[in-house]
Protein backbone atom coordinates (compact mmCIF):
# COMPACT_ATOMS: atom_id res chain seq x y z
CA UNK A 1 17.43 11.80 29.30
CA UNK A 2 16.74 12.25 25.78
CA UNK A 3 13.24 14.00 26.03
CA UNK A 4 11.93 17.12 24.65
CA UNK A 5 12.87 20.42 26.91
CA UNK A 6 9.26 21.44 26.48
CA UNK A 7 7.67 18.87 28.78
CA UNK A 8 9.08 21.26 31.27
CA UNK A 9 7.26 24.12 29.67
CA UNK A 10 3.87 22.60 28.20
CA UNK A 11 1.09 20.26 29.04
CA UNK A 12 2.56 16.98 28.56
CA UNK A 13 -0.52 15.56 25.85
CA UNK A 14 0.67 19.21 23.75
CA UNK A 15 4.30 17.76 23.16
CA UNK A 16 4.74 15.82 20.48
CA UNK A 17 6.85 12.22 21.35
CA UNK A 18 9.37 11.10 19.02
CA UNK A 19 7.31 9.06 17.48
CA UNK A 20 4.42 11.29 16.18
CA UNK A 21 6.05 14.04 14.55
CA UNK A 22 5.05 13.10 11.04
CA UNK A 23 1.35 13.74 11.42
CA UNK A 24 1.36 15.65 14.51
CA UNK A 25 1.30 19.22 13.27
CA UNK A 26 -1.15 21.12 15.43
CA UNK A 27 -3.07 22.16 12.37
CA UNK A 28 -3.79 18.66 11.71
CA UNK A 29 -3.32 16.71 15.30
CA UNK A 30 -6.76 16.00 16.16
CA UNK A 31 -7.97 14.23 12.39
CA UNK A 32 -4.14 12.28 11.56
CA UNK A 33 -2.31 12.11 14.91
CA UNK A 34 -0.56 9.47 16.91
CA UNK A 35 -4.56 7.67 16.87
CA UNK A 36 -4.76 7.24 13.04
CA UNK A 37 -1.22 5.51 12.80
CA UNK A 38 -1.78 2.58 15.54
CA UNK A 39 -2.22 0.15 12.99
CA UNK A 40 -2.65 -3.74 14.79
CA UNK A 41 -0.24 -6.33 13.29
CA UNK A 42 -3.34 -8.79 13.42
CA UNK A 43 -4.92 -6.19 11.11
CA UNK A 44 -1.74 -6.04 8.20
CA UNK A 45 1.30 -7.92 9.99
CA UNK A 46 4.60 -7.11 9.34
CA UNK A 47 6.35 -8.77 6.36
CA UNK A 48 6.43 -8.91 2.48
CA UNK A 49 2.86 -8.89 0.36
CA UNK A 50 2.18 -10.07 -2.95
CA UNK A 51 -0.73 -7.62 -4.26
CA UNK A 52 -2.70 -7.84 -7.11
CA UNK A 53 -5.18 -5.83 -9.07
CA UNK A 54 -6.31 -5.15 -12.89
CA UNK A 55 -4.46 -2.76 -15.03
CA UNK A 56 -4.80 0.89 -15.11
CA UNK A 57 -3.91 1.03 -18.51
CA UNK A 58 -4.56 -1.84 -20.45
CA UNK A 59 -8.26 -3.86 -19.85
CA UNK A 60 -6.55 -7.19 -20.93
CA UNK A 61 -4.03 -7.19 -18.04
CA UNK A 62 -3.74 -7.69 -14.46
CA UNK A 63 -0.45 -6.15 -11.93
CA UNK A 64 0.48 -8.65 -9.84
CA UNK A 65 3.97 -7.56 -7.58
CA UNK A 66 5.11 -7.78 -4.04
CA UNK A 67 5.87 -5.41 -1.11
CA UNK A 68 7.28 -5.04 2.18
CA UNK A 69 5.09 -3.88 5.36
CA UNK A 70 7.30 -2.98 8.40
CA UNK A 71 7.00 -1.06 11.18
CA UNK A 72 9.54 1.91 12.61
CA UNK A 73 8.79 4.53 15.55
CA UNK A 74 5.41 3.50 15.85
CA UNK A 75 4.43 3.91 11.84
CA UNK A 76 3.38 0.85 9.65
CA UNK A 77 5.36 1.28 6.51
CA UNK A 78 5.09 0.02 3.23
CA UNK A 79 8.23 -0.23 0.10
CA UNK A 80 7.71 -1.78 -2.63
CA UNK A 81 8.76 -1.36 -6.63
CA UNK A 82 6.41 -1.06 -9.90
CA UNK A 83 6.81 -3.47 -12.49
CA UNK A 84 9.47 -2.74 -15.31
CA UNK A 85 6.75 -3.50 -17.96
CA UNK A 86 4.53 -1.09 -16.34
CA UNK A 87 6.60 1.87 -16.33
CA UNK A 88 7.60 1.40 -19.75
CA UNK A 89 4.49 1.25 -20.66
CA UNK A 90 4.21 4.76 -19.34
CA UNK A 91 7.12 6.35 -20.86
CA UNK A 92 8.77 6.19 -17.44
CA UNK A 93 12.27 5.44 -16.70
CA UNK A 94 12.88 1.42 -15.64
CA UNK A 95 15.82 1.77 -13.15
CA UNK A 96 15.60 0.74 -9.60
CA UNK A 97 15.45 4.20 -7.84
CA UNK A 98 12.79 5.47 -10.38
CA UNK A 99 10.52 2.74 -9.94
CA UNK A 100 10.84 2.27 -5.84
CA UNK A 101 7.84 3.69 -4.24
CA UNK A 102 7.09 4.06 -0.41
CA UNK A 103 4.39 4.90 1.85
CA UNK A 104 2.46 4.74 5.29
CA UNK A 105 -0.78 2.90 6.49
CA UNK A 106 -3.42 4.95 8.80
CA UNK A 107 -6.13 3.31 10.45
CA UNK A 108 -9.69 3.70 9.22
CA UNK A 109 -13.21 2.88 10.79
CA UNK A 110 -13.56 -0.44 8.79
CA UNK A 111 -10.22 -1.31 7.73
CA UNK A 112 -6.64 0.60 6.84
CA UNK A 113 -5.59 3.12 4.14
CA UNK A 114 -2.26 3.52 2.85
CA UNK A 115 -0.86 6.48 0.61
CA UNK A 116 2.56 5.70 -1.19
CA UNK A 117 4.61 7.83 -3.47
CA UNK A 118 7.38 7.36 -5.81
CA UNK A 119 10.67 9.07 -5.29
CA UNK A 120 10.04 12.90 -5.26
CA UNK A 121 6.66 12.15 -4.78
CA UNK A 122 5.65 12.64 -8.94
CA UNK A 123 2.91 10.78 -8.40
CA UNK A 124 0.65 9.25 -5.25
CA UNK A 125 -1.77 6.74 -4.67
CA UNK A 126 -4.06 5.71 -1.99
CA UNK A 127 -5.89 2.71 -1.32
CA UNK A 128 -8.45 1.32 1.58
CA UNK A 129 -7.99 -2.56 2.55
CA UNK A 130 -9.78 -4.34 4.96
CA UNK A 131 -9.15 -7.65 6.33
CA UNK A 132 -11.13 -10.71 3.75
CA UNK A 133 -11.63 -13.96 6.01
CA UNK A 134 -10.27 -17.13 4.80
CA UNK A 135 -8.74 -20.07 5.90
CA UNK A 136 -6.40 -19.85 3.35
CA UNK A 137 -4.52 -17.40 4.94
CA UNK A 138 -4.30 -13.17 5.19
CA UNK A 139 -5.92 -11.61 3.10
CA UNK A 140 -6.65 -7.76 2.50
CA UNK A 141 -9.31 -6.56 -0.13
CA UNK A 142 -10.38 -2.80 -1.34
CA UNK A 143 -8.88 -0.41 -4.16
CA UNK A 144 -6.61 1.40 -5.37
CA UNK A 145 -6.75 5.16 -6.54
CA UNK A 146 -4.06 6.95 -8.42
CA UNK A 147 -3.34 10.90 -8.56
CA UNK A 148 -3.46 10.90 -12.32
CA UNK A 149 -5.93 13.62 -14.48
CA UNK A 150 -9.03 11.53 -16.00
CA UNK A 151 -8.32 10.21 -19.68
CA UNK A 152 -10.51 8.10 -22.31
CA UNK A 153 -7.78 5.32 -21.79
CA UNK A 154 -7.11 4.42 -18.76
CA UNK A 155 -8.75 4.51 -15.35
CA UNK A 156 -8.08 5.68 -11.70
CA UNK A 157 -9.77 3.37 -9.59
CA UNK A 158 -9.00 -0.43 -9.22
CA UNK A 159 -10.28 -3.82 -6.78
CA UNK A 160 -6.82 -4.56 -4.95
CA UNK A 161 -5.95 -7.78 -2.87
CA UNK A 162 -2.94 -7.69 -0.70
CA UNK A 163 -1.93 -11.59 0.49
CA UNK A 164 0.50 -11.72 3.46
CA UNK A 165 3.27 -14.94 2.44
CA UNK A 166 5.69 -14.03 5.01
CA UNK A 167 8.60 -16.51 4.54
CA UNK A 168 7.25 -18.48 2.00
CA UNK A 169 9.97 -18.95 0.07
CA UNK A 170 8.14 -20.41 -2.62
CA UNK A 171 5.54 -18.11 -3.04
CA UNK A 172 8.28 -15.30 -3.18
CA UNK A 173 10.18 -16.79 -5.97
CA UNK A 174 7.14 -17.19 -7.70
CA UNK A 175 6.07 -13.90 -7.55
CA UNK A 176 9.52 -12.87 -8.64
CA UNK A 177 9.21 -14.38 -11.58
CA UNK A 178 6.28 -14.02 -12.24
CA UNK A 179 5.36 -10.46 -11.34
CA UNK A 180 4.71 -7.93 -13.74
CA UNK A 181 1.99 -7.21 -15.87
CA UNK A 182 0.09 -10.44 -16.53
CA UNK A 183 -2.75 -11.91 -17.79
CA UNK A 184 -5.58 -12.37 -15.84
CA UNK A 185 -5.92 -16.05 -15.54
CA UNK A 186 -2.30 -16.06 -14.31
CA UNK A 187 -3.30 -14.61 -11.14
CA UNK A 188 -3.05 -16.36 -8.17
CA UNK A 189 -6.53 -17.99 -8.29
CA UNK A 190 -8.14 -16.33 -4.89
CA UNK A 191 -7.09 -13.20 -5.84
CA UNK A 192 -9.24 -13.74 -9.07
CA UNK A 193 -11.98 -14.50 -7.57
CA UNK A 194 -11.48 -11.43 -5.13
CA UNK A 195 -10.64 -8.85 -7.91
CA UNK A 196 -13.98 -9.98 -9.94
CA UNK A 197 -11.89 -9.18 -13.01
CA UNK A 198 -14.90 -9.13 -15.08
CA UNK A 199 -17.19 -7.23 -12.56
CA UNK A 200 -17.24 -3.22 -13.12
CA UNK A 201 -15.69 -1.48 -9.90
CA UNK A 202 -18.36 0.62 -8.28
């Protein structure tokens, strides 16, 4: 019937479902198991993002760039790519496999975390959202961290704002085109005012 033998020969809450193997090692079961990954689709629904946040690298600039959220055997997912710019900017190779990066979204006492990874996992990030209220429409507001040694010129901590547009086609195309590494008054204009460009991050 396309279970696991070993409901026959363990306590049914011991066996792992097909859903939960990612997290569900026993050494780590009871602090990132099937619990941590229910993430509510009223608290990040499913669909693309545009996301913004300052520059790691250069004070002057802003990110702004889109991902996908989806959801697959109970995980909430997230793909996305980095900015062409921003890689080169780094030294990094531009193609599209290089700058793809993916990750996964665990719930948290006062909001969500995600940690995402570029191919081969060279470097990580994490960041903690939780939900901004506006009529405007969803909005997710926190930081972003990256897995980078500390230097004099750049930084590893960022104000991020994720904005849920769905289908809108033209926000989309806009932040096609547009996307990249930006100056900050070219920003969408709430996610200015939700970065505080000019505030210190504390």
């Amino acid at each position: 019937f396309g279970k696991d033998a070993r409901i026959l020969l363990e306590p049914v809450e011991a066996v792992p479902d097909s859903g939960s193997e990612l997290l569900n090692h026993p050494a780590i079961r009871d602090f990132m198991g099937r619990n941590s990954t229910q993430v509510p689709e009223d608290m990040v629904p499913s669909g693309l993002y545009r996301f913004s946040r300052r520059s790691f690298v250069d004070d002057s600039l802003a990110m702004l760039g889109m991902l996908l959220v989806f959801r697959e055997d109970g995980y909430t997912f997230l793909r996305g790519y980095e900015a062409k710019d921003a890689m080169a900017q780094q030294g990094l190779p531009t193609t599209g496999p290089a700058r793809e990066f993916r990750g996964i979204f665990l719930q948290q006492e006062e909001g969500v975390a995600n940690i995402a990874a570029r191919r081969g996992s060279i470097t990580c990030s994490y960041q903690f959202l939780s939900r901004y209220p506006s009529m405007d429409g969803h909005f997710l507001e926190g930081y972003s961290a990256r897995s980078v040694r500390e230097t004099v010129r750049s930084r590893r901590v960022e104000r991020t704002v994720y904005e849920h547009i769905g289908t809108n086609k033209k926000l989309i195309r806009e932040t096609a085109e547009q996307g990249g590494l930006i100056p900050h008054d070219q920003l969408p204009r709430f996610h200015q005012r939700l970065l505080r460009i000019d505030e210190p991050f504390r």
